[in-house]
C-alpha atoms as a PDB file:
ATOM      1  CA  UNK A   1     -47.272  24.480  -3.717  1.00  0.00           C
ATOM      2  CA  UNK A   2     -47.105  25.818  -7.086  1.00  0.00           C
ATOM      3  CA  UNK A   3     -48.720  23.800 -10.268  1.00  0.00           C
ATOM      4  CA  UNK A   4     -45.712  22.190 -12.782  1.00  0.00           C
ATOM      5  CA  UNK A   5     -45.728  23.969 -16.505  1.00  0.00           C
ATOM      6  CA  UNK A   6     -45.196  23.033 -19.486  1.00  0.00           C
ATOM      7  CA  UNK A   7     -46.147  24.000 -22.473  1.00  0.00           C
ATOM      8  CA  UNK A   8     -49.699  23.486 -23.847  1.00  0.00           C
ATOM      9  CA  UNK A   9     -50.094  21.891 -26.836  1.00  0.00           C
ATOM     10  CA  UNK A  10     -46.887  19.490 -27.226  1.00  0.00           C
ATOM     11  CA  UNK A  11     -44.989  20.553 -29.590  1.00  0.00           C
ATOM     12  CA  UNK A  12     -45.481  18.003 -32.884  1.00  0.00           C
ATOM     13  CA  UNK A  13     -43.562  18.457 -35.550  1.00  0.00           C
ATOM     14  CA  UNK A  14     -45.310  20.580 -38.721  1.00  0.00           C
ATOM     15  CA  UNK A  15     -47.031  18.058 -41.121  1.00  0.00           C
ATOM     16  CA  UNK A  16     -45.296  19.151 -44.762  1.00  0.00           C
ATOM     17  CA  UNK A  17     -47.583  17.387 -47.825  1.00  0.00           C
ATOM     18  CA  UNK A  18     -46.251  15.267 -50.000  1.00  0.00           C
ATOM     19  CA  UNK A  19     -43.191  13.779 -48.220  1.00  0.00           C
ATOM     20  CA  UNK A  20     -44.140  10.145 -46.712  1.00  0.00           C
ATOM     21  CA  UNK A  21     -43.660   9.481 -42.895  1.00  0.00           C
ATOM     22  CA  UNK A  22     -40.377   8.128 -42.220  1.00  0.00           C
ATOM     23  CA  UNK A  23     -40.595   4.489 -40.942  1.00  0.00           C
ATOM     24  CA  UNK A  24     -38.525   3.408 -37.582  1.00  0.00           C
ATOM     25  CA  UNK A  25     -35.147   2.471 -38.356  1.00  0.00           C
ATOM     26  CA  UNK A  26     -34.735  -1.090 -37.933  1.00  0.00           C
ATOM     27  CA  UNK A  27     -32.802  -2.340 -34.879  1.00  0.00           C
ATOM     28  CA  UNK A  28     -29.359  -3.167 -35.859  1.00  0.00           C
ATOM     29  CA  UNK A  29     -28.504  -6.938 -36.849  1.00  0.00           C
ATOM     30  CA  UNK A  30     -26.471  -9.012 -34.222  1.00  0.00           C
ATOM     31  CA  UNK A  31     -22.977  -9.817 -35.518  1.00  0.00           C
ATOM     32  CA  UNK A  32     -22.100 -12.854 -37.416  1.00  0.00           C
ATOM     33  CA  UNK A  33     -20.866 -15.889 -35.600  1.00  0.00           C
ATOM     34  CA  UNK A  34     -18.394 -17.195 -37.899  1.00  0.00           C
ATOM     35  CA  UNK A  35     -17.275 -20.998 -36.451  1.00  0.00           C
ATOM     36  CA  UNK A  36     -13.767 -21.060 -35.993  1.00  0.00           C
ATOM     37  CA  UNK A  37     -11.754 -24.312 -36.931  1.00  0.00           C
ATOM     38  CA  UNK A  38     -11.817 -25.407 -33.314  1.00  0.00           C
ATOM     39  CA  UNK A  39     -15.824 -25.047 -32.802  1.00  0.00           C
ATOM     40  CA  UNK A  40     -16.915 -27.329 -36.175  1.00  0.00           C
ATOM     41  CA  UNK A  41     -20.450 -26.846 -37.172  1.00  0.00           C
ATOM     42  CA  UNK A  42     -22.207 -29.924 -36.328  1.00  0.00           C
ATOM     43  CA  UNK A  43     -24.465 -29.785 -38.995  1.00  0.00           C
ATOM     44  CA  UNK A  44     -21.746 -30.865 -41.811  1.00  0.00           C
ATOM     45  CA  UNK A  45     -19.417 -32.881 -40.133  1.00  0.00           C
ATOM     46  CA  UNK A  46     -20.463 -36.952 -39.808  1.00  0.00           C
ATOM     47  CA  UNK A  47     -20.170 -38.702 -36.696  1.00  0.00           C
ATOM     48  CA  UNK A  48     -16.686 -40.006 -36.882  1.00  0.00           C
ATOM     49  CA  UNK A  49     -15.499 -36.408 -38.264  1.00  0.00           C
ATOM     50  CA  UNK A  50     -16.820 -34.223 -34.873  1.00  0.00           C
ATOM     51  CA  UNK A  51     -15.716 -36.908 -32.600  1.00  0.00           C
ATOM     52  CA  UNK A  52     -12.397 -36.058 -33.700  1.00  0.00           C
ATOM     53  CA  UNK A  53     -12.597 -32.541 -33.745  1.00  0.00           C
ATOM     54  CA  UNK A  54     -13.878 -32.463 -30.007  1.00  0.00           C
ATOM     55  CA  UNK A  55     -11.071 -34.890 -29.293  1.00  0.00           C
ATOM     56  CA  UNK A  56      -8.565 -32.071 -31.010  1.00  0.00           C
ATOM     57  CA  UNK A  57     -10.326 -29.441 -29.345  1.00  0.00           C
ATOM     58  CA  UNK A  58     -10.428 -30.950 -26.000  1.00  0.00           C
ATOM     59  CA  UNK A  59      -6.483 -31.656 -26.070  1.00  0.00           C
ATOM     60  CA  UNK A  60      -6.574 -27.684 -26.698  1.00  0.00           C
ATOM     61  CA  UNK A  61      -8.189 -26.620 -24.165  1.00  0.00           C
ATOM     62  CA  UNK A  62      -6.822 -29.296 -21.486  1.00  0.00           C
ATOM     63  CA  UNK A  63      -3.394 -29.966 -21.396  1.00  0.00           C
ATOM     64  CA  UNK A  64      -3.522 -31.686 -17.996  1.00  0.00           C
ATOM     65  CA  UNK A  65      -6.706 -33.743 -17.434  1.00  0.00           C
ATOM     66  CA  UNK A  66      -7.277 -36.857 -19.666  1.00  0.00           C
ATOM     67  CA  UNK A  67      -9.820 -36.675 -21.706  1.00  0.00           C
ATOM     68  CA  UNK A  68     -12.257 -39.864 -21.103  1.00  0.00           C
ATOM     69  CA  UNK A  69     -13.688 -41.483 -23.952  1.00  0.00           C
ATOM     70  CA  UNK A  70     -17.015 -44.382 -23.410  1.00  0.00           C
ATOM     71  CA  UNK A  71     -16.868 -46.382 -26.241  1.00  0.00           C
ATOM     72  CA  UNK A  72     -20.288 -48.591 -26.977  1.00  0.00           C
ATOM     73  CA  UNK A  73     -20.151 -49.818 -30.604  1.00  0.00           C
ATOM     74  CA  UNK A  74     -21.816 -52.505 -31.920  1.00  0.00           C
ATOM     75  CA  UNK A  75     -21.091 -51.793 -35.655  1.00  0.00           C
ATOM     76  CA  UNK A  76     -18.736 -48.858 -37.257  1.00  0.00           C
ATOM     77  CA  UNK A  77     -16.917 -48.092 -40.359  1.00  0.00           C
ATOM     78  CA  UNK A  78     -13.430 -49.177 -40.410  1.00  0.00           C
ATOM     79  CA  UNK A  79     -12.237 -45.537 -42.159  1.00  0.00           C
ATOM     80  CA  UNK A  80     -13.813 -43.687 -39.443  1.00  0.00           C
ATOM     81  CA  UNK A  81     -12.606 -45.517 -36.790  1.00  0.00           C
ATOM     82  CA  UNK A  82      -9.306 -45.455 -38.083  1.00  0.00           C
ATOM     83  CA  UNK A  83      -9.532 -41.665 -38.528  1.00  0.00           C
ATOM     84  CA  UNK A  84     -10.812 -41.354 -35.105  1.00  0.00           C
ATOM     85  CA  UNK A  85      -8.386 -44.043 -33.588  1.00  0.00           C
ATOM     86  CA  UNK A  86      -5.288 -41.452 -35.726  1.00  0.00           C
ATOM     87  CA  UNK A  87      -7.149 -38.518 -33.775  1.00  0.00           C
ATOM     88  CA  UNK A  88      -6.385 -40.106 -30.088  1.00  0.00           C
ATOM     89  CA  UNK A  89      -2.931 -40.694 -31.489  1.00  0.00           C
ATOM     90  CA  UNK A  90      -2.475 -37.010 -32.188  1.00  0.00           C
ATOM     91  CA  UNK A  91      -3.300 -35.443 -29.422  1.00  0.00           C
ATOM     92  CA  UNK A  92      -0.863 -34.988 -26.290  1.00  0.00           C
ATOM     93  CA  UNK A  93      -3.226 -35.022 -23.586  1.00  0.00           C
ATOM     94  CA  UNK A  94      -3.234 -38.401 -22.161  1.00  0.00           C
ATOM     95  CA  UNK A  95      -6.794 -40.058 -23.484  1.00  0.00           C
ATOM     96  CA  UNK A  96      -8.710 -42.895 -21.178  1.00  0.00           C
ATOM     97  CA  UNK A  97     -10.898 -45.155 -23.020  1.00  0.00           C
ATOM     98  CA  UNK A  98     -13.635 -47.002 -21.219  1.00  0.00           C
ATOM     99  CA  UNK A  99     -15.717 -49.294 -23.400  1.00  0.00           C
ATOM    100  CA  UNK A 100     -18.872 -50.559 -22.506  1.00  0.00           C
ATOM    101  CA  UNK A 101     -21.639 -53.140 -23.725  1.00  0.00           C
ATOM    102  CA  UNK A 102     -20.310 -54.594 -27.107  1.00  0.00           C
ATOM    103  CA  UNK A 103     -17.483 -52.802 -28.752  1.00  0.00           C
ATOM    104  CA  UNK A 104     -16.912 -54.625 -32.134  1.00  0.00           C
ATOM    105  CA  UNK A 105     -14.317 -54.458 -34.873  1.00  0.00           C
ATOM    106  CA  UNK A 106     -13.398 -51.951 -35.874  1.00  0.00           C
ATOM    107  CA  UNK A 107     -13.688 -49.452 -33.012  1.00  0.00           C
ATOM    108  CA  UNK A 108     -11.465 -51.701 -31.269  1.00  0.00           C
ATOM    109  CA  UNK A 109      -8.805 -49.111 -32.902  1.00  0.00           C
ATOM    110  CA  UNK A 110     -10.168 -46.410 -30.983  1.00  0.00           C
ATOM    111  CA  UNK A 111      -9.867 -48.208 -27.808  1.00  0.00           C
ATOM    112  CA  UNK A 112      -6.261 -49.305 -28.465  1.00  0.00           C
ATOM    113  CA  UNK A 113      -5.534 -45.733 -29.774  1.00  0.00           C
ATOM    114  CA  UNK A 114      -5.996 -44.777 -26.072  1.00  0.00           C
ATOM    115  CA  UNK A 115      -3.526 -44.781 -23.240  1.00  0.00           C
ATOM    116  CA  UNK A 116      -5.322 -46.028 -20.855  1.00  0.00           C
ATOM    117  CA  UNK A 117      -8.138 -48.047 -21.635  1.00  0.00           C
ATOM    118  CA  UNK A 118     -10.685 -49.875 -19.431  1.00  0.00           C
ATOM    119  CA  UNK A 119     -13.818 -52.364 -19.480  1.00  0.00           C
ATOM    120  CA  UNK A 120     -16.571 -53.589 -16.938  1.00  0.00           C
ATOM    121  CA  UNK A 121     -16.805 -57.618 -16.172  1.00  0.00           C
ATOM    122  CA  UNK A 122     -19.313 -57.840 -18.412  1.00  0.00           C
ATOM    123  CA  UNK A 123     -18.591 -55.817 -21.131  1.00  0.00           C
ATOM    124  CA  UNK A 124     -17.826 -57.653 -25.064  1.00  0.00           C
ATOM    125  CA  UNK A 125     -15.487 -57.667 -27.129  1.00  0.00           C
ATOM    126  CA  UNK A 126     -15.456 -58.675 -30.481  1.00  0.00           C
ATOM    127  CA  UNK A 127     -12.563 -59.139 -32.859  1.00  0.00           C
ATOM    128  CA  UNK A 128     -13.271 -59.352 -36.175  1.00  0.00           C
ATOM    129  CA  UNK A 129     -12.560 -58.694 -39.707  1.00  0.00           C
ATOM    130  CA  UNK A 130     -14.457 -55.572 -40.844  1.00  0.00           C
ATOM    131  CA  UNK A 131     -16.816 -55.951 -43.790  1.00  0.00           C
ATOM    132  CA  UNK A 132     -16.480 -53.910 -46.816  1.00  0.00           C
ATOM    133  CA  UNK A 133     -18.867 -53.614 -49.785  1.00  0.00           C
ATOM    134  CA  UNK A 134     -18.007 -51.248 -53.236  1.00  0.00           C
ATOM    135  CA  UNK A 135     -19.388 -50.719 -56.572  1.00  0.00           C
ATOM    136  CA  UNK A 136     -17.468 -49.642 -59.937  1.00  0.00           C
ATOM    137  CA  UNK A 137     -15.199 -50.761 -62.747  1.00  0.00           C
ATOM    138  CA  UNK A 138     -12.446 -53.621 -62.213  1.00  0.00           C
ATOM    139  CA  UNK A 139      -9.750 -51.038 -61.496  1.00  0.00           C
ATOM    140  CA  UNK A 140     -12.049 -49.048 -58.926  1.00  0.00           C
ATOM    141  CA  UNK A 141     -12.876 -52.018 -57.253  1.00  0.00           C
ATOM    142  CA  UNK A 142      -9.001 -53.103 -57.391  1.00  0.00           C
ATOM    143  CA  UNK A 143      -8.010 -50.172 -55.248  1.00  0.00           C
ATOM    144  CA  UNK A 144     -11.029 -49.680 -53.238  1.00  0.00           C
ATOM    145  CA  UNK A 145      -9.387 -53.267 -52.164  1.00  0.00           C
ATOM    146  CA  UNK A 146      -6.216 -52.233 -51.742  1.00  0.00           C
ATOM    147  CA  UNK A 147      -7.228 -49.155 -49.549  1.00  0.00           C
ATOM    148  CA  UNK A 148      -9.175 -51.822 -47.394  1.00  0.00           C
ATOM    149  CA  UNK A 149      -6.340 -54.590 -47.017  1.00  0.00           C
ATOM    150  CA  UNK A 150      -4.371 -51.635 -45.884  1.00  0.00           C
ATOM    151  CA  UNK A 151      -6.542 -50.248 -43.334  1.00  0.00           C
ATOM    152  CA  UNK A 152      -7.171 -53.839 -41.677  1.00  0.00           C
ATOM    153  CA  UNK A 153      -4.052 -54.069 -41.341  1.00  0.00           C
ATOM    154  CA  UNK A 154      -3.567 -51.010 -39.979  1.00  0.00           C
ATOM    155  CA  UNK A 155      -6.066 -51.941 -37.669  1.00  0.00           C
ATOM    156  CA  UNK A 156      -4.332 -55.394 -36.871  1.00  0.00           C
ATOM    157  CA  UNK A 157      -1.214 -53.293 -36.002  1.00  0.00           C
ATOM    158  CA  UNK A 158      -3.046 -50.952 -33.285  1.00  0.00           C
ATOM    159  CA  UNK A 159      -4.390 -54.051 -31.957  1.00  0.00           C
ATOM    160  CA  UNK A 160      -1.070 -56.148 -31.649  1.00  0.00           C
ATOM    161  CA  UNK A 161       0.443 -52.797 -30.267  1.00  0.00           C
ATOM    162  CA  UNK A 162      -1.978 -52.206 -27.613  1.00  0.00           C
ATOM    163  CA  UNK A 163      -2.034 -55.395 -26.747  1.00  0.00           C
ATOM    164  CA  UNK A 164       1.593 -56.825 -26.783  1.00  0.00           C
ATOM    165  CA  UNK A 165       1.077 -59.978 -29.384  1.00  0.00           C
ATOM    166  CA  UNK A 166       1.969 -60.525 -32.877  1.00  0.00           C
ATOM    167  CA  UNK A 167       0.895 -59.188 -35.749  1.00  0.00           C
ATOM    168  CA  UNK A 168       0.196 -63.302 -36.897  1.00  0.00           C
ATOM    169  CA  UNK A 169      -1.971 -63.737 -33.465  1.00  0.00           C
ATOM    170  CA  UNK A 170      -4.357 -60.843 -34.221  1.00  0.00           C
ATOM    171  CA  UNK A 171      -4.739 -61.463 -37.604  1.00  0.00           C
ATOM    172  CA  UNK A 172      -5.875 -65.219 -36.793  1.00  0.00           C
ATOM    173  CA  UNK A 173      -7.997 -64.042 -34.046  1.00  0.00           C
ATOM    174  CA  UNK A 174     -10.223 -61.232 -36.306  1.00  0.00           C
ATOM    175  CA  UNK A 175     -10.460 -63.901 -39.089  1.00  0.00           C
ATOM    176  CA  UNK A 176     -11.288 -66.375 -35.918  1.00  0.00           C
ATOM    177  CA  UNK A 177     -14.328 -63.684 -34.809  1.00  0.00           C
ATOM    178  CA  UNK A 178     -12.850 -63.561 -31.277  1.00  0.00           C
ATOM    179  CA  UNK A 179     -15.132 -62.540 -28.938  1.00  0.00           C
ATOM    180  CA  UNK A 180     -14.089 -61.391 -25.101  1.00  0.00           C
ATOM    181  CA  UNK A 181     -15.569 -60.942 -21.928  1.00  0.00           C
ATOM    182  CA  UNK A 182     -13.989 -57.827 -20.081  1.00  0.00           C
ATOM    183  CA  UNK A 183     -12.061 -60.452 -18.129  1.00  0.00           C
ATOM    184  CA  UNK A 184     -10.480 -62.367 -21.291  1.00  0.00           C
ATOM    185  CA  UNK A 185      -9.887 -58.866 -22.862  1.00  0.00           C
ATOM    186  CA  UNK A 186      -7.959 -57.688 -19.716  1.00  0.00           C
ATOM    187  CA  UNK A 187      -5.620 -61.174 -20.046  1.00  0.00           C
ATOM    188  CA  UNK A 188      -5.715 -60.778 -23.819  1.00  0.00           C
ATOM    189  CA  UNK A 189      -3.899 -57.204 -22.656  1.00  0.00           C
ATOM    190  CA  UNK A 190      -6.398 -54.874 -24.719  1.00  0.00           C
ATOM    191  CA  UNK A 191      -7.747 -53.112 -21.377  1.00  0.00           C
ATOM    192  CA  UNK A 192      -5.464 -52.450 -18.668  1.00  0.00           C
ATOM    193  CA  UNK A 193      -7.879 -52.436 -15.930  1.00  0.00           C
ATOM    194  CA  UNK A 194     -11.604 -53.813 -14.966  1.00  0.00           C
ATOM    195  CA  UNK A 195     -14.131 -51.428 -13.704  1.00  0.00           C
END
């Protein structure tokens, strides 16, 4: 068996003086991952503000299956449940709300935003007027007001929709504090179903 050649020394390429070695080229950079309007980046958006974009974005993507939503709020802002609440509204795919432990005014609107919407036994319910709390001049604190007598009764309105009484019934009730069992919320017509 004859012995492999080569040739003896490698070849290495001539040292010149003066010139410095040339350092590795860097590996190229991976490409930019720009978020498109339907993927919102997390990191800016508040609470209220992503749950509605995956709401939108869910409707995109899923035109035939509901989207299910478990509701479990003790406390909330009443402009980002509204905005939330508008968000359900929106969309085209049918949304099923399920709300569990203590769902309080105001994300009652979210759960009356939905099509379906559904409660354990023991789940509570609490209607009641939302708080609000501003700071400014007279006329800042005039239509911060305004904007928040609007938006309860905005509120009172998805809750006398969902549930099929008058606006004058609901709006006794959350200055009442109202609270409901899932059993007394089913009768009071703001679920449709017990789990």
């Amino acid at each position: 068996m004859p012995a492999a050649t080569w040739p003896w020394p490698p070849e290495v390429p001539p040292w010149r003086p003066g010139q410095p070695p040339v350092p590795p080229a860097p590996p190229p950079a991976p490409p930019p991952v720009i978020p498109s309007w339907e993927e919102p980046d997390p990191r800016t958006l508040s609470a209220d503000n992503r749950a509605a974009a995956q709401v939108l974005l869910l409707s995109r993507r899923s035109r035939r299956s509901p989207i299910e939503l478990h509701l479990a709020c003790p406390e909330a802002e009443l402009a980002a449940a509204l905005a939330l609440a508008d968000a359900v509204e929106l969309v085209t795919t049918p949304v099923h709300a399920v709300a569990r432990g203590t769902l309080a005014c105001p994300a009652i609107a979210v759960l009356c935003a939905a099509q379906e919407r559904a409660a354990p036994r023991h789940a509570v319910l609490v209607l009641s007027l939302p708080r609000a709390s501003a700071e400014g001049t007279a006329a800042e604190l005039a239509a911060l007001a305004e904007q928040h007598e609007r938006q309860v009764a905005r509120l009172r309105d998805l809750i006398s929709e969902a549930a099929g009484r008058s606006a004058e019934d609901v709006a006794r009730d959350l200055t009442a504090g109202r609270v409901l069992s899932g059993e007394e919320a089913l009768a009071y017509g703001l679920i449709n179903r017990l789990l």
